[in-house]
C-alpha atoms as a PDB file:
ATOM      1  CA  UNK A   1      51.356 109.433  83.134  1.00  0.00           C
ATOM      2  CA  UNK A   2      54.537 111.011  81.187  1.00  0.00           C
ATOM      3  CA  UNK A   3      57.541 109.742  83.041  1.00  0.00           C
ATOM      4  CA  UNK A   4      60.451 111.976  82.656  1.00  0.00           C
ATOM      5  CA  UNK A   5      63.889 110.475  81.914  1.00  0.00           C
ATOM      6  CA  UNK A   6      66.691 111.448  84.074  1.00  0.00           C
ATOM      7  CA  UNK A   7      70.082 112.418  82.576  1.00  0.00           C
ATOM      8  CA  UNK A   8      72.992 110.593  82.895  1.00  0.00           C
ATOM      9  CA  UNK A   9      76.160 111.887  83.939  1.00  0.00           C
ATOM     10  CA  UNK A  10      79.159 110.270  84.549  1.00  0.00           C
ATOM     11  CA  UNK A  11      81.056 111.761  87.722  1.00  0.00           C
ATOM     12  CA  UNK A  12      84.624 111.439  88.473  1.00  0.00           C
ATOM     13  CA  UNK A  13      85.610 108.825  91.304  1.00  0.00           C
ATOM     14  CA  UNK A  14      86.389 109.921  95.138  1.00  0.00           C
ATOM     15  CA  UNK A  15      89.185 108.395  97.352  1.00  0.00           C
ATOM     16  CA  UNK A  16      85.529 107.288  99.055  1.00  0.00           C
ATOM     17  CA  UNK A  17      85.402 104.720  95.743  1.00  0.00           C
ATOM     18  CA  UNK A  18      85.699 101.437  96.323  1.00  0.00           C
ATOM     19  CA  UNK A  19      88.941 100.462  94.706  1.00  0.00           C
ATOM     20  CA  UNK A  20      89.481  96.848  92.487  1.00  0.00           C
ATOM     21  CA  UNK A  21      92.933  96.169  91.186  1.00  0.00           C
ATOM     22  CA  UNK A  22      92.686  93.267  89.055  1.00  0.00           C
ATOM     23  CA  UNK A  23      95.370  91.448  88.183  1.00  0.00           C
ATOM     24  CA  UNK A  24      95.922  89.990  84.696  1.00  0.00           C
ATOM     25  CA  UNK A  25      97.264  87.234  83.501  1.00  0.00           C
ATOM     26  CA  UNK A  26      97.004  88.041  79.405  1.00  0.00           C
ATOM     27  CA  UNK A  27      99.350  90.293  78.481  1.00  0.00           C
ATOM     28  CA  UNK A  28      96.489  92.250  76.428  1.00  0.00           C
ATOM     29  CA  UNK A  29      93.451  91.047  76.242  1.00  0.00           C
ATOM     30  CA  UNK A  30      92.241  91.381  79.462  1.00  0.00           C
ATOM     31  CA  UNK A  31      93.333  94.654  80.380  1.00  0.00           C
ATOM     32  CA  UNK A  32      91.688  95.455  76.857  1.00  0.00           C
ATOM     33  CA  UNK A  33      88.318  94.067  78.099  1.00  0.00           C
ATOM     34  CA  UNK A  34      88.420  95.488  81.873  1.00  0.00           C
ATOM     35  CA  UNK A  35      89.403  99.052  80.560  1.00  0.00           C
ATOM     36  CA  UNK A  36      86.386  99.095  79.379  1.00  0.00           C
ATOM     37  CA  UNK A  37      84.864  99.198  82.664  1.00  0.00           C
ATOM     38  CA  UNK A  38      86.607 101.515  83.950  1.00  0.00           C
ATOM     39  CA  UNK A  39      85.620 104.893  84.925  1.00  0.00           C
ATOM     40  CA  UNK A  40      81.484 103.692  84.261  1.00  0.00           C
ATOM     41  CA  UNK A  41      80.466 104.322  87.746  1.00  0.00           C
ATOM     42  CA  UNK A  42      81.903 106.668  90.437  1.00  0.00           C
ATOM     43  CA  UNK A  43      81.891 104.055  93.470  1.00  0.00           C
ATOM     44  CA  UNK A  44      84.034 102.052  91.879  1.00  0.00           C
ATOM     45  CA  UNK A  45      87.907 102.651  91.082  1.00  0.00           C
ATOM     46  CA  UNK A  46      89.216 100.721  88.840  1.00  0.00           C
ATOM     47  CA  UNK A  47      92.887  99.967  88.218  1.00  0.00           C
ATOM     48  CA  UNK A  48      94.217  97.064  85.743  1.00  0.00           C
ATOM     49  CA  UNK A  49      97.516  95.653  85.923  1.00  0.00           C
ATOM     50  CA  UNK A  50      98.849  93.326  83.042  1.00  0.00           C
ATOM     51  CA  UNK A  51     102.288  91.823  82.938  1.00  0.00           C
ATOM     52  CA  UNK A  52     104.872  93.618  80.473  1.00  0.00           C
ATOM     53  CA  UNK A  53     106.122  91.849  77.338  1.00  0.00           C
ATOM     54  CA  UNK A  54     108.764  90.237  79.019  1.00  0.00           C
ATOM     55  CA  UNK A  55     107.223  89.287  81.885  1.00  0.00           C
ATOM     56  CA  UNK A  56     106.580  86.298  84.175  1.00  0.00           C
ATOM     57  CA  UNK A  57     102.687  85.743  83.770  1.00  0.00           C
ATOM     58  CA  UNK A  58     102.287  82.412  85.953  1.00  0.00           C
ATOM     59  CA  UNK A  59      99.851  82.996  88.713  1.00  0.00           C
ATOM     60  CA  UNK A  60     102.218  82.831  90.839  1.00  0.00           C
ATOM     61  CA  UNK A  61     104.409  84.966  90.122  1.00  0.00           C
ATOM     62  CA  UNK A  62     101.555  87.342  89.574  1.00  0.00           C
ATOM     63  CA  UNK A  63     101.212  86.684  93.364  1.00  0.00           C
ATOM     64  CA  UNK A  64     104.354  87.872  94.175  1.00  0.00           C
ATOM     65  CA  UNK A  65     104.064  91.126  92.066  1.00  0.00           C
ATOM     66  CA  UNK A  66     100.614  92.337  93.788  1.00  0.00           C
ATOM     67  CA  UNK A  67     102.878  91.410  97.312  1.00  0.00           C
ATOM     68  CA  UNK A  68     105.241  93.782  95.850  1.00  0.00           C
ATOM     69  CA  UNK A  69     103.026  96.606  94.894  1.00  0.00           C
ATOM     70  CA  UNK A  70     100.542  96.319  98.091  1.00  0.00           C
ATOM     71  CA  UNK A  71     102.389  95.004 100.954  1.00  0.00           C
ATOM     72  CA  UNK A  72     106.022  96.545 100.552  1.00  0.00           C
ATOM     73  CA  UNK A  73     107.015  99.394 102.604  1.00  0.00           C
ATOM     74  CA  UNK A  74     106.619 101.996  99.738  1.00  0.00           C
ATOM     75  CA  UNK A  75     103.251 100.577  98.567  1.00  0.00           C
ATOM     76  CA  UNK A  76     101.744 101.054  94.814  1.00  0.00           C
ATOM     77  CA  UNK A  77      98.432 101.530  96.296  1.00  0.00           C
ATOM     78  CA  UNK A  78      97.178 102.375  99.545  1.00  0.00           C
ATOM     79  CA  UNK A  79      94.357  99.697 100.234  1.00  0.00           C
ATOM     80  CA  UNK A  80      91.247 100.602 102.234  1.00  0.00           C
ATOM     81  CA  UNK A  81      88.782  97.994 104.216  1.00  0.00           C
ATOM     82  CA  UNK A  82      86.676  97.382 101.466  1.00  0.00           C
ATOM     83  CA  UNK A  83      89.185  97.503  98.618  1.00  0.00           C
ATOM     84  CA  UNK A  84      89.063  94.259  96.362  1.00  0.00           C
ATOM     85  CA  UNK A  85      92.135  92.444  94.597  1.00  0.00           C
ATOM     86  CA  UNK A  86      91.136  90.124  91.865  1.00  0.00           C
ATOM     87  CA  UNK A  87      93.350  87.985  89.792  1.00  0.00           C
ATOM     88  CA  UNK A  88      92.096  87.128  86.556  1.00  0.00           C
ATOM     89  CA  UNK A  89      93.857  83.697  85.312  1.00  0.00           C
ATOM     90  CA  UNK A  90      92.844  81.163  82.226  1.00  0.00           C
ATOM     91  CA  UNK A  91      92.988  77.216  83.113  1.00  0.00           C
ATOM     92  CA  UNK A  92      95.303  76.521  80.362  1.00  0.00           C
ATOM     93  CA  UNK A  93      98.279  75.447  81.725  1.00  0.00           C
ATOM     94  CA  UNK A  94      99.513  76.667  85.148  1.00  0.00           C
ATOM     95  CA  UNK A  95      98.149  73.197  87.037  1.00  0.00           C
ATOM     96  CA  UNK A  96      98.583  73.360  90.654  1.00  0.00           C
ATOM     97  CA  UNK A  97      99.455  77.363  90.729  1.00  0.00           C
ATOM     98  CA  UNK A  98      95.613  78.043  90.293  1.00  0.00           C
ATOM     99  CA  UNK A  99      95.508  76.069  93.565  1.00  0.00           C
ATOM    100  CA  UNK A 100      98.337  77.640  95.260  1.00  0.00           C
ATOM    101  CA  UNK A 101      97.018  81.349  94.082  1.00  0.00           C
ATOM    102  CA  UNK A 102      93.407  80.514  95.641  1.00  0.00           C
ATOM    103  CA  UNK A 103      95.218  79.153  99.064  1.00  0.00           C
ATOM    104  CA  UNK A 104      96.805  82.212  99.094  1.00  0.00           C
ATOM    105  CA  UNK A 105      94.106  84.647  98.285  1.00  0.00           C
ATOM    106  CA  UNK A 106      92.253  82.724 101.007  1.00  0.00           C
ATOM    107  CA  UNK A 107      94.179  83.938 103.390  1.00  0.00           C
ATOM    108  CA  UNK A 108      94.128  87.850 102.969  1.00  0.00           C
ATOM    109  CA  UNK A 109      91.336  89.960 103.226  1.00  0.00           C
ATOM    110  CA  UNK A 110      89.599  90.594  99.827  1.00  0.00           C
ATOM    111  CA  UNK A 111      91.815  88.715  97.447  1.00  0.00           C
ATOM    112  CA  UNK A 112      89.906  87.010  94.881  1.00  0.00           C
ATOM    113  CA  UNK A 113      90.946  84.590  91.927  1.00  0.00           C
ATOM    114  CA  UNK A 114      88.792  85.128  88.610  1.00  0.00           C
ATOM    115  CA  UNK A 115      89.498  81.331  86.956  1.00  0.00           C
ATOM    116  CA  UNK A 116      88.090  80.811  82.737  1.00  0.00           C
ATOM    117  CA  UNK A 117      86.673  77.418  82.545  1.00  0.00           C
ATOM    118  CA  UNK A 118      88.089  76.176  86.230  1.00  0.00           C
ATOM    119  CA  UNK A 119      86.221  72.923  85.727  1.00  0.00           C
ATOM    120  CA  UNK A 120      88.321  71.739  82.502  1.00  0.00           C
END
């Protein structure tokens, strides 16, 4: 049996795309990585936000930031249902903000907290 191989082509995302705004702690690396990802499959919007060089990077003010750009009256982005916000964070040194970040992502719909080596 000759099985035929079907083409591949990449399609541009809809508004009907799930979207994921993940927030970044690194100020490179990380957006560096996820870019990568973006754009590979048209269900999923992706949109990667890492802090400026002078920026605050702590979680928690990384908190405050994605309050800014999602919940003020003049939003960034206009969040569906099944939109996802992640925060990606490294265990280095921020101590109890990892655990104040999670508390608070526990409490809105679809906030999640990405964590490197949380068990250190």
């Amino acid at each position: 049996m000759i099985l035929k191989s079907k083409l591949y082509t990449r399609k541009k995302p809809t508004r009907d795309a799930r979207l994921v705004i993940i927030y970044c702690e690194g100020k490179k690396r990380e957006s560096q990585y996820f870019k990568y990802f973006s754009g590979i499959s048209s269900q999923i919007r992706l949109e990667i936000e890492s802090p400026k060089h002078d920026d605050n990077n702590s979680p928690t003010s990384l908190y405050q930031k994605t309050k800014k750009h999602l919940l003020d009256s003049t939003p960034k982005y206009e969040l569906l249902p099944d939109d996802q916000i992640w925060f990606v964070i490294d265990t280095d040194t921020w101590g109890d903000q990892i655990s104040e970040l999670r508390s608070n992502c526990r409490e809105k719909h679809n906030w999640f907290v990405a964590q490197s080596n949380p068990y250190q």
